[in-house]
C-alpha atoms as a PDB file:
ATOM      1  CA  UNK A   1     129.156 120.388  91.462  1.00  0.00           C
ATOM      2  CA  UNK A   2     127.338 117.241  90.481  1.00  0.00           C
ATOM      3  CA  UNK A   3     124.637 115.382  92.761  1.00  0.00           C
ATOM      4  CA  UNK A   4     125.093 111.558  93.700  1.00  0.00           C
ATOM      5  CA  UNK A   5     122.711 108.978  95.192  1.00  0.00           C
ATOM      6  CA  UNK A   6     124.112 105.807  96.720  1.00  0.00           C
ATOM      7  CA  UNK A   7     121.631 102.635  97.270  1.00  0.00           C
ATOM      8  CA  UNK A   8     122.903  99.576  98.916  1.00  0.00           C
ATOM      9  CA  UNK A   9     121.898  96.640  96.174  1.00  0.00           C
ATOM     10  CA  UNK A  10     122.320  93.162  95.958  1.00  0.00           C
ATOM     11  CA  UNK A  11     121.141  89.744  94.700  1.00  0.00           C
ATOM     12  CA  UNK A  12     121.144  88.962  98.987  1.00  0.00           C
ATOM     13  CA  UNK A  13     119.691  92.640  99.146  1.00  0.00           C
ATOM     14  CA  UNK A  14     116.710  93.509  96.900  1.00  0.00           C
ATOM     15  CA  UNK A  15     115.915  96.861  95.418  1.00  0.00           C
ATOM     16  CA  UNK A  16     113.700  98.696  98.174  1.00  0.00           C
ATOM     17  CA  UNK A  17     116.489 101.229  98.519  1.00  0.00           C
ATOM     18  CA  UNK A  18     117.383 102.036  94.592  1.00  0.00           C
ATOM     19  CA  UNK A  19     113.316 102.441  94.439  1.00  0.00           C
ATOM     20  CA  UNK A  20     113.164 105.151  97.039  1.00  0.00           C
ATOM     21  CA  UNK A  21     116.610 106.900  95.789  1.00  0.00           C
ATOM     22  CA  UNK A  22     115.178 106.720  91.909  1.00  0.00           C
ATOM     23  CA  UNK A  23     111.742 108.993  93.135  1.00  0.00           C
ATOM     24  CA  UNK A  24     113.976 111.358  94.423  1.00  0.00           C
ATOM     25  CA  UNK A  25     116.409 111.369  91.392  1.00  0.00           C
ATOM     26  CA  UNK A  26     113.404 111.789  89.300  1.00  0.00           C
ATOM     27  CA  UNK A  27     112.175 115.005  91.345  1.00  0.00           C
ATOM     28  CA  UNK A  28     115.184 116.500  90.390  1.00  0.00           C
ATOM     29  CA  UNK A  29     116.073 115.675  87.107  1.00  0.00           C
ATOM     30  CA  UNK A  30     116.766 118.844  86.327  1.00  0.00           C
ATOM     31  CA  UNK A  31     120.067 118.711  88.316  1.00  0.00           C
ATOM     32  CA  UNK A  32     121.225 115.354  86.094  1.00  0.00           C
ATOM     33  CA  UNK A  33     122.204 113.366  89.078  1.00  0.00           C
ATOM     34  CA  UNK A  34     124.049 110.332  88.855  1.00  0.00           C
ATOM     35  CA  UNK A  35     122.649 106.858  90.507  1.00  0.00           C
ATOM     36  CA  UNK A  36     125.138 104.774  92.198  1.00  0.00           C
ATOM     37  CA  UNK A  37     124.329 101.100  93.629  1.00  0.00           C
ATOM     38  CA  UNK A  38     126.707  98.395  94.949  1.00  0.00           C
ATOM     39  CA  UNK A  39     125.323  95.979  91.839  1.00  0.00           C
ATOM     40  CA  UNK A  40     125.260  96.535  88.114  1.00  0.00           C
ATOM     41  CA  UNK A  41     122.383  95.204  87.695  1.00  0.00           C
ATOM     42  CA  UNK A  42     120.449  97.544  90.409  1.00  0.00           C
ATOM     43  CA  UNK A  43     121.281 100.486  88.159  1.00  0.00           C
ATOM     44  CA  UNK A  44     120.290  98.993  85.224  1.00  0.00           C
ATOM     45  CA  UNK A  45     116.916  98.556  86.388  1.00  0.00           C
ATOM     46  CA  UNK A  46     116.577 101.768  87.679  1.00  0.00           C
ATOM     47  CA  UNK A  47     117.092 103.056  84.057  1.00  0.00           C
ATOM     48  CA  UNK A  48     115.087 100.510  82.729  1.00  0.00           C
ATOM     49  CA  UNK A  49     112.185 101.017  84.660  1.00  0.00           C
ATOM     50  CA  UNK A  50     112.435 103.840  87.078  1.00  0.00           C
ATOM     51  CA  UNK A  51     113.170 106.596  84.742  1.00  0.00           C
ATOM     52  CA  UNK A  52     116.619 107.047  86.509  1.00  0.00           C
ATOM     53  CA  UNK A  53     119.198 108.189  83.523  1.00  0.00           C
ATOM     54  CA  UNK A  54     122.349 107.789  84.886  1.00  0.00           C
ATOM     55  CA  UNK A  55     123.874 105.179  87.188  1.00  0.00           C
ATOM     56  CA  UNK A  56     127.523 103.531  87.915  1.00  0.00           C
ATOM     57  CA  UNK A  57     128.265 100.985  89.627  1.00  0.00           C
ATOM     58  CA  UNK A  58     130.193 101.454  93.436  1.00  0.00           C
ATOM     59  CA  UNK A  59     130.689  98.342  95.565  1.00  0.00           C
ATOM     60  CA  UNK A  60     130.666 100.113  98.754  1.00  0.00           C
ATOM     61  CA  UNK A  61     130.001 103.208 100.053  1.00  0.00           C
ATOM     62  CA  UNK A  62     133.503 104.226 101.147  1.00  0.00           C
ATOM     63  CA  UNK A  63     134.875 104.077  97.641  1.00  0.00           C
ATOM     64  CA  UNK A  64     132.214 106.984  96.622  1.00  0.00           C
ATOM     65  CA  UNK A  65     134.868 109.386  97.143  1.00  0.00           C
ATOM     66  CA  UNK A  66     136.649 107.698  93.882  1.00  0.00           C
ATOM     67  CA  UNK A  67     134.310 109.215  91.391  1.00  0.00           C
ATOM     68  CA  UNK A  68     133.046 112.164  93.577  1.00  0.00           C
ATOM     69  CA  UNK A  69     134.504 115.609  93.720  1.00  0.00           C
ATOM     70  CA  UNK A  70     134.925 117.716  97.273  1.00  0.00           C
ATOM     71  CA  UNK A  71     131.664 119.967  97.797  1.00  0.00           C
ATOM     72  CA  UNK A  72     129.422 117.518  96.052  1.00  0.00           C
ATOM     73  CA  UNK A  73     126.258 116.945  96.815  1.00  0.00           C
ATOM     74  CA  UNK A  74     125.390 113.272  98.237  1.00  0.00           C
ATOM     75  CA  UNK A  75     122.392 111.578  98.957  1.00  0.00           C
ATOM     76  CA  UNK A  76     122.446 107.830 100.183  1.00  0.00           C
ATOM     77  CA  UNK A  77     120.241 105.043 101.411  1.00  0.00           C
ATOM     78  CA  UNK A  78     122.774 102.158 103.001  1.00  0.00           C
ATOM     79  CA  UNK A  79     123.315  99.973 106.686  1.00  0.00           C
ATOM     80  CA  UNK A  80     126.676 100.345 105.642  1.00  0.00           C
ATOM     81  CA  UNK A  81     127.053 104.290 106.943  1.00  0.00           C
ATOM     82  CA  UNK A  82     127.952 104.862 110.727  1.00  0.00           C
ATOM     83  CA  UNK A  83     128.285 108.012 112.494  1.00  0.00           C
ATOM     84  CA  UNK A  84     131.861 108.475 111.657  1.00  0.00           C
ATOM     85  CA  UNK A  85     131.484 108.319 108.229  1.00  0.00           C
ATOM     86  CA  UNK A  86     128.352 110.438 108.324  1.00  0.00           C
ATOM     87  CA  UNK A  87     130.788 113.283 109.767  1.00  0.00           C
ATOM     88  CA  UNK A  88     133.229 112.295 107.060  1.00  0.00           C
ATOM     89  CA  UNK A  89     130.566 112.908 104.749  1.00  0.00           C
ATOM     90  CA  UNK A  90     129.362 116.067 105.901  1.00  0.00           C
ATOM     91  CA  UNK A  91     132.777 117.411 105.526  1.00  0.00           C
ATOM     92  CA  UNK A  92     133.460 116.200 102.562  1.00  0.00           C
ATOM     93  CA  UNK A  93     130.180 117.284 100.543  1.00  0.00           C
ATOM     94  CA  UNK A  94     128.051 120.896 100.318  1.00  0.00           C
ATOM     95  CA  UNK A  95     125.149 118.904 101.424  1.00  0.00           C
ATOM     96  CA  UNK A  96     124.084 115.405 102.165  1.00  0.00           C
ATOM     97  CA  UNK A  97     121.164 113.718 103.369  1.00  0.00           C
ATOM     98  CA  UNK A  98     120.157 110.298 104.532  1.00  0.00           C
ATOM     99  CA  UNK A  99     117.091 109.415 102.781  1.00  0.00           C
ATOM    100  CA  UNK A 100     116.221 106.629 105.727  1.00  0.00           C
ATOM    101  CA  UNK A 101     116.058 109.680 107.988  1.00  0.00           C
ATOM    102  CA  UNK A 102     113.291 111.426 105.999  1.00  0.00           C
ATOM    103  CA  UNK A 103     109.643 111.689 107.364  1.00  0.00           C
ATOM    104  CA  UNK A 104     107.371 109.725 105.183  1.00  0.00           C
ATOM    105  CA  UNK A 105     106.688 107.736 102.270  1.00  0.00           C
ATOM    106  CA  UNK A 106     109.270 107.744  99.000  1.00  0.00           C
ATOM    107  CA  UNK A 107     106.748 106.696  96.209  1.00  0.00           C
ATOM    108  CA  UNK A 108     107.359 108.017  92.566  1.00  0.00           C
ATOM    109  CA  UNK A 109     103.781 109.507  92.012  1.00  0.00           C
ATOM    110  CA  UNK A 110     104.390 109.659  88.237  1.00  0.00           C
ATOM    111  CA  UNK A 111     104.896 106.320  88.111  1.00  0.00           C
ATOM    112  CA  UNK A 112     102.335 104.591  90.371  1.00  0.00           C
ATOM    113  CA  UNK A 113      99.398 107.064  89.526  1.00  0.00           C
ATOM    114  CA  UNK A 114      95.629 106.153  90.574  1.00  0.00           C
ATOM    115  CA  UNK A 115      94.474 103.463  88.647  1.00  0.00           C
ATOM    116  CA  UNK A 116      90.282 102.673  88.772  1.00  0.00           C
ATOM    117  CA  UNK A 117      90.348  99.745  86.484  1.00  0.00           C
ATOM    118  CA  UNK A 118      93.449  97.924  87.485  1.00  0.00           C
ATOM    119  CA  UNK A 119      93.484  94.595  84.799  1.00  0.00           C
ATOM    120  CA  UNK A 120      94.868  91.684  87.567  1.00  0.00           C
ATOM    121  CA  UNK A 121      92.717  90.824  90.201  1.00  0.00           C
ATOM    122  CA  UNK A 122      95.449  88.937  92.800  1.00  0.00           C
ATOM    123  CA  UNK A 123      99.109  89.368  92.228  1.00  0.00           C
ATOM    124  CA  UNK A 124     101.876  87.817  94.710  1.00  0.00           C
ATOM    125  CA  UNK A 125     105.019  89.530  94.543  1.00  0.00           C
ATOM    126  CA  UNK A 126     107.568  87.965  97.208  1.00  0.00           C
ATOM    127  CA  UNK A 127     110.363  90.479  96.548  1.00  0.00           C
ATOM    128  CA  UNK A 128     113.264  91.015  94.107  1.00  0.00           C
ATOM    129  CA  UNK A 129     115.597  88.788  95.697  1.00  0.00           C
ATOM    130  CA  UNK A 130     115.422  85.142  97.034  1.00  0.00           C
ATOM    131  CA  UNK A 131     119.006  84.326  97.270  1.00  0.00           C
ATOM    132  CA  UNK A 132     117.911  81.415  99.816  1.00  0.00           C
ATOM    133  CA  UNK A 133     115.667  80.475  97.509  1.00  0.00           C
ATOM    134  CA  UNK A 134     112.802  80.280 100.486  1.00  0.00           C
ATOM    135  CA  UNK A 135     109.943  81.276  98.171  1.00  0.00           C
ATOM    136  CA  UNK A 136     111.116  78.941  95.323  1.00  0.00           C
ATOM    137  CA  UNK A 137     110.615  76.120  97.960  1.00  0.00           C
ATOM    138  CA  UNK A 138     107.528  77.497  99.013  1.00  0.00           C
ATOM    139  CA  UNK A 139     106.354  77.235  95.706  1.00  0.00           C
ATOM    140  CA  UNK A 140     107.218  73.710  94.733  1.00  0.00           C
ATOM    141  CA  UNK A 141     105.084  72.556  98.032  1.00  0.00           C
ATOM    142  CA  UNK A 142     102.098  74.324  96.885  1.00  0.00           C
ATOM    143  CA  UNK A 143      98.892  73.723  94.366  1.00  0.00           C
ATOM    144  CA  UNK A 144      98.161  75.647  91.413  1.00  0.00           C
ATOM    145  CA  UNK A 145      96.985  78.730  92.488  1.00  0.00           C
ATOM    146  CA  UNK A 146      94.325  81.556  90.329  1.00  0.00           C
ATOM    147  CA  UNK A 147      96.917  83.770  91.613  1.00  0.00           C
ATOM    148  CA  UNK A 148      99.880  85.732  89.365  1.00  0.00           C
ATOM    149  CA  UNK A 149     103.305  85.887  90.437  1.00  0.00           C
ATOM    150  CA  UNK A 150     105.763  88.838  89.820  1.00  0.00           C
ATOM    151  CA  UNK A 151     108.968  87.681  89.555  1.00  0.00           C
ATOM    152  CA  UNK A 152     111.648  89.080  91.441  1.00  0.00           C
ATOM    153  CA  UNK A 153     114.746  91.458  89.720  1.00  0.00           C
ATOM    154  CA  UNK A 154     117.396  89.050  91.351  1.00  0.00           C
ATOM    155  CA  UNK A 155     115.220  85.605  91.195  1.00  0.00           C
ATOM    156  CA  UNK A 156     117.797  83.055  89.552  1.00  0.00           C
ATOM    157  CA  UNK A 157     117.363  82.262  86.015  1.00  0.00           C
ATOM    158  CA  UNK A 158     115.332  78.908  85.742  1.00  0.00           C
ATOM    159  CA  UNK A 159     112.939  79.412  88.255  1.00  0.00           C
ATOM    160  CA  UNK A 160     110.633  80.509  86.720  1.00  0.00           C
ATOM    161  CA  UNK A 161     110.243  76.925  84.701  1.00  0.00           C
ATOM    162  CA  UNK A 162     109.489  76.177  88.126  1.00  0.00           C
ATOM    163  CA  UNK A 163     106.984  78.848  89.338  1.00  0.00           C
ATOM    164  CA  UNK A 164     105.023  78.029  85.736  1.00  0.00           C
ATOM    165  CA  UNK A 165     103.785  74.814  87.922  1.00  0.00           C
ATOM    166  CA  UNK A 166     102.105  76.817  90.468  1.00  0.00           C
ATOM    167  CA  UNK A 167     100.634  79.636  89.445  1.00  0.00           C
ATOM    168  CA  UNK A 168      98.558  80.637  86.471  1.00  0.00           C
ATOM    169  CA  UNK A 169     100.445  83.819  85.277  1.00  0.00           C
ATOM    170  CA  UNK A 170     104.030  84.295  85.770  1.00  0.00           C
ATOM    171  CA  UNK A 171     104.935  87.921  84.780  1.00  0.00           C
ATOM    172  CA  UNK A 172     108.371  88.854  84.251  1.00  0.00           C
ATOM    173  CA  UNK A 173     110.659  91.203  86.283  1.00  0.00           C
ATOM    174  CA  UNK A 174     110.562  94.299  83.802  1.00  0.00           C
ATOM    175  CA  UNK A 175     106.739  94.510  83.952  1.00  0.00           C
ATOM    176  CA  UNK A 176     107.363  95.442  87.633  1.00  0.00           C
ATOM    177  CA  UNK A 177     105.697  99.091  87.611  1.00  0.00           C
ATOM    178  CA  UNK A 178     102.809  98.112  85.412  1.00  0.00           C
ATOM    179  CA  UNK A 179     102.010  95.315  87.385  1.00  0.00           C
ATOM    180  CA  UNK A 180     101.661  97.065  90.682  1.00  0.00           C
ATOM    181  CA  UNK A 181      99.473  99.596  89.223  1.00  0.00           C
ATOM    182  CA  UNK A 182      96.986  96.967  87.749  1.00  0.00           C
ATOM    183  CA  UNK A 183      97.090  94.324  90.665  1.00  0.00           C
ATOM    184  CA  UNK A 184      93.973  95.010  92.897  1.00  0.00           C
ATOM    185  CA  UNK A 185      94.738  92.769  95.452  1.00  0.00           C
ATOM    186  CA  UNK A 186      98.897  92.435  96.205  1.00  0.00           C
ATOM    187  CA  UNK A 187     100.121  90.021  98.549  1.00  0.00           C
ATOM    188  CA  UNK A 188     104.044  91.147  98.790  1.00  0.00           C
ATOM    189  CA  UNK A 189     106.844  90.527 101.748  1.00  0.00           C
ATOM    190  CA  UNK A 190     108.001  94.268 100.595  1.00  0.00           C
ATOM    191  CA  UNK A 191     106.793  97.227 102.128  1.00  0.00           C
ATOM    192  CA  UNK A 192     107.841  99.777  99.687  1.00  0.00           C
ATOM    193  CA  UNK A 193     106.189  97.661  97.017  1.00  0.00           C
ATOM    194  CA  UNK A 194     102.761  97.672  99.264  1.00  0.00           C
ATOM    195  CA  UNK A 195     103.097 101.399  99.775  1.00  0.00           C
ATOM    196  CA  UNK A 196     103.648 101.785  95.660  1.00  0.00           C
ATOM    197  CA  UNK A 197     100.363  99.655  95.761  1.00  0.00           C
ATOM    198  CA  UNK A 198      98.537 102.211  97.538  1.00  0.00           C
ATOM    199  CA  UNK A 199      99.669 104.759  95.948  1.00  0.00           C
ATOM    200  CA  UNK A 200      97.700 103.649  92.532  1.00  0.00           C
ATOM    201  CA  UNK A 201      94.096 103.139  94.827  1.00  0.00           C
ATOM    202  CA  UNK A 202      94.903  99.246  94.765  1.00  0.00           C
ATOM    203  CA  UNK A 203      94.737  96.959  98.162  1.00  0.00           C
ATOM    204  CA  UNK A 204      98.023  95.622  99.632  1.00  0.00           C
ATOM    205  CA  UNK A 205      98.359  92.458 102.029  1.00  0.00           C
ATOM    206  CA  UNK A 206     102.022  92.265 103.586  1.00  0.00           C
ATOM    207  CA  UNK A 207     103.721  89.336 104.759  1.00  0.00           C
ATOM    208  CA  UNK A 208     106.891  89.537 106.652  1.00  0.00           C
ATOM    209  CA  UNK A 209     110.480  87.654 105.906  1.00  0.00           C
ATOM    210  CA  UNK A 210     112.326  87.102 108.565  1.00  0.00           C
ATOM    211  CA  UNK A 211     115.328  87.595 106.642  1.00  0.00           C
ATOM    212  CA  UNK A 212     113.813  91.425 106.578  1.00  0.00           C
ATOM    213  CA  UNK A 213     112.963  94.578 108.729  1.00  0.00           C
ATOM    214  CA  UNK A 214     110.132  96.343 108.776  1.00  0.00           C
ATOM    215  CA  UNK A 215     108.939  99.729 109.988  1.00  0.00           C
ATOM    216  CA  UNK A 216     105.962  98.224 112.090  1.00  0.00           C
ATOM    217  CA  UNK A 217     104.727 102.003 112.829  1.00  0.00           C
ATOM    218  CA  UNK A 218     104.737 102.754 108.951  1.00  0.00           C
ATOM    219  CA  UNK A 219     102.291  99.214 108.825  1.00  0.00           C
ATOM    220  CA  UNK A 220     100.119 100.357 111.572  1.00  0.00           C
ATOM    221  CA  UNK A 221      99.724 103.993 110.530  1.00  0.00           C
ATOM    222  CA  UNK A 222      98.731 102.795 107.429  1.00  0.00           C
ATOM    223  CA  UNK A 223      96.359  99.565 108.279  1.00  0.00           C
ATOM    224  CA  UNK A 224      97.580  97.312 106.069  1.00  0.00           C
ATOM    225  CA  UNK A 225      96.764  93.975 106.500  1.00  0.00           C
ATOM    226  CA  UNK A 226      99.637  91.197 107.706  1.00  0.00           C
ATOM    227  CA  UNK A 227      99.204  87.968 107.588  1.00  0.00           C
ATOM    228  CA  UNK A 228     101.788  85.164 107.727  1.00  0.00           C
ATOM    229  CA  UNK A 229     102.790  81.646 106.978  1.00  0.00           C
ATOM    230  CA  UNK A 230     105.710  79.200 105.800  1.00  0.00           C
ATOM    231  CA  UNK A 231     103.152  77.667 103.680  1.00  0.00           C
ATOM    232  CA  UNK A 232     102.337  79.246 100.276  1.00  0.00           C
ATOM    233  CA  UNK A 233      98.887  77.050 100.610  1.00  0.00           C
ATOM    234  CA  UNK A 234      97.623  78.540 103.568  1.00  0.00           C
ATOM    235  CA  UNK A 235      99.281  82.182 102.925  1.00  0.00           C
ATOM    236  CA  UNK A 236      97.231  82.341  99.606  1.00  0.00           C
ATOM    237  CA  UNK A 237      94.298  81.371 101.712  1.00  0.00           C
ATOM    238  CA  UNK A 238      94.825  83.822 104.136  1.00  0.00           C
ATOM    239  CA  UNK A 239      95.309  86.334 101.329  1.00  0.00           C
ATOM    240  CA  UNK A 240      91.642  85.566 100.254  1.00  0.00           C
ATOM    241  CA  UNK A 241      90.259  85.776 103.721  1.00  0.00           C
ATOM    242  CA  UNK A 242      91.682  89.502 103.880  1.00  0.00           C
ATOM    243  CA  UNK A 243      90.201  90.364 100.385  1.00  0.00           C
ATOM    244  CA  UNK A 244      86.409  89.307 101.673  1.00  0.00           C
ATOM    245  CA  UNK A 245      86.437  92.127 104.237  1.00  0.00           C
ATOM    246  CA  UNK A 246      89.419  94.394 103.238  1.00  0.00           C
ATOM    247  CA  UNK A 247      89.940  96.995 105.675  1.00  0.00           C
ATOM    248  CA  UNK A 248      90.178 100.879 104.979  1.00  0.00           C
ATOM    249  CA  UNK A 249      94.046 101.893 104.609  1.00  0.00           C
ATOM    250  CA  UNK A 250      95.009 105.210 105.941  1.00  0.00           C
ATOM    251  CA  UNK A 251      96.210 108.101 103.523  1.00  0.00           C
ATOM    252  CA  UNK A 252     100.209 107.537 102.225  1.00  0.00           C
ATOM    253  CA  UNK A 253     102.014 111.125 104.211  1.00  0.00           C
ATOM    254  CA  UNK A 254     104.554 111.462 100.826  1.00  0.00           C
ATOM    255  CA  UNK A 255     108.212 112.713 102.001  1.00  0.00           C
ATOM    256  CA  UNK A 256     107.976 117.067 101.341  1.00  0.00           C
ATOM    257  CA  UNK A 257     111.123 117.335  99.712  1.00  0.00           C
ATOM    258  CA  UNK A 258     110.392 121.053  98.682  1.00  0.00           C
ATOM    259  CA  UNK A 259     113.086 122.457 101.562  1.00  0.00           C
ATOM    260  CA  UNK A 260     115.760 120.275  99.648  1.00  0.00           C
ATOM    261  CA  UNK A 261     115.254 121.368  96.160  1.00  0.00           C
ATOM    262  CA  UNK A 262     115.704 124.497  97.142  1.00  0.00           C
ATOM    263  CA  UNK A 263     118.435 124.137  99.064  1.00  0.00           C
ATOM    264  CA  UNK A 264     120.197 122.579  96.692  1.00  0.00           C
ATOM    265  CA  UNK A 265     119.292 125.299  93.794  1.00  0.00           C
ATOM    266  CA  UNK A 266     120.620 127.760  96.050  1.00  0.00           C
ATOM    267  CA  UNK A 267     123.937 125.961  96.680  1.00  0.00           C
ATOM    268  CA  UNK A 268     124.701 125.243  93.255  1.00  0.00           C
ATOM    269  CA  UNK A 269     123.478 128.726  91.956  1.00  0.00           C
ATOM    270  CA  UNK A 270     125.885 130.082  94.346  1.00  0.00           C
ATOM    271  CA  UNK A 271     128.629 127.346  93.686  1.00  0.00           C
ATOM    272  CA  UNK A 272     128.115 128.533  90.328  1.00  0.00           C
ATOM    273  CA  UNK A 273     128.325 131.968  90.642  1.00  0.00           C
ATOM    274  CA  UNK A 274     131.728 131.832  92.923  1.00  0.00           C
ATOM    275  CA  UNK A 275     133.519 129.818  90.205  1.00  0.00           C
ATOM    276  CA  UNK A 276     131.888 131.824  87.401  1.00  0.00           C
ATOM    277  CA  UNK A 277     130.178 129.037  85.637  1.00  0.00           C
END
């Protein structure tokens, strides 16, 4: 009995949902689960940076049952499952679980721990992907700014040449983690990126793509300050206003997973035990 995750991926996509599936992986590491995301690349990252140790690549989510054994266990984080295949998937694993369905925030406390002297004082991180290259054009109609720019896991190679122009500190893709626990101030389009950001003591600023959803109860429970704009100018400016007179962010309610570990122990223990293992 072996335990899968599935995160929908994508250069068109981003990585919000590998993040979230790689903090649970991580709380039970002990079980050696196996990371699956519908782009190479995804996975790679995840073991790169997220601690995740093992990951394939599966296109979609119907073609999980290729690799997967009847009575695994399955967790997943994709648009792509409706509630027929959700039955399908309940008969066809021991256990599964939706990890969009959980109550509360997914944020790997080992990696984004409390940081008191973070080292960057403004950080802009757009996202990991900008397939439509809307913050690339952003840029190029913007001043210099004080500010540094993460760079995004799917940005396309050469941009970057171009984001050099604009801002005084371009910081590559696989600093990701470090850099959100040393940016004070982080103005990011991602929530799960601003909620990592709280998670270390620092101060998020969210601005929304419309090219994304957001849980707008999550934003509110948590105060975090939106702002918005089309032009990178003003949207820096903006940023600036909010850091003057930050306002207090409520308290990050982590997702209790403590129920599922041990449901899980006690379904392979007893897996186990029926097949003599």
């Amino acid at each position: 009995m072996k335990i899968y995750f599935y995160a929908k991926s994508g250069h068109t996509i981003g990585l919000e949902a590998t993040k979230k599936c790689a903090t649970i992986i991580n709380i039970l590491k002990d079980f050696d689960p196996i990371l699956c995301t519908s782009d190479f690349r995804a996975g790679a990252f995840a073991k790169d940076n997220l601690g995740v140790k093992k990951y394939v690549n599966i296109d979609v989510v119907r073609n999980l049952t290729n690799i997967m054994q009847r009575n695994d266990i399955l967790f997943y984080s994709s648009d792509e499952v409706n509630e027929k295949m959700k039955e399908d998937m309940k008969d066809f694993c021991s256990l599964s679980y939706c990890i969009d369905d959980f109550e509360g925030v997914l944020v790997d406390k080992s990696l984004y721990t409390r940081n008191e002297n973070p080292s960057l004082e403004k950080t802009i991180f757009f996202g990991d992907d900008d397939y439509y290259n809307q913050f690339l054009e952003m840029a190029t109609k913007s001043d210099k700014s004080d500010t540094n720019l993460l760079i995004g896991h799917y940005f396309f190679l050469g941009n970057e040449k171009v984001f050099k122009n604009h801002f005084v500190n371009v910081i590559d893709e696989e600093e990701y983690v470090d850099t959100i626990v040393n940016s004070k101030y982080l103005l990011t389009a991602s929530l799960q990126t601003a909620c990592e950001s709280i998670a270390c003591g620092n101060k998020p600023v969210l601005f929304k793509r419309e090219d994304k959803k957001y849980d707008d109860k999550l934003i509110s429970k948590l105060n975090i300050p939106v702002i918005g704009s089309d032009n990178l100018n003003e949207l820096i400016f903006l940023f600036e206003q909010v850091i003057k007179n930050y306002p207090t962010l409520g308290k990050l309610d982590f997702v209790n997973l403590d129920n599922v570990v041990l449901e899980i122990k006690n379904k392979i223990e007893l897996f186990n035990k029926l097949n003599n293992i």
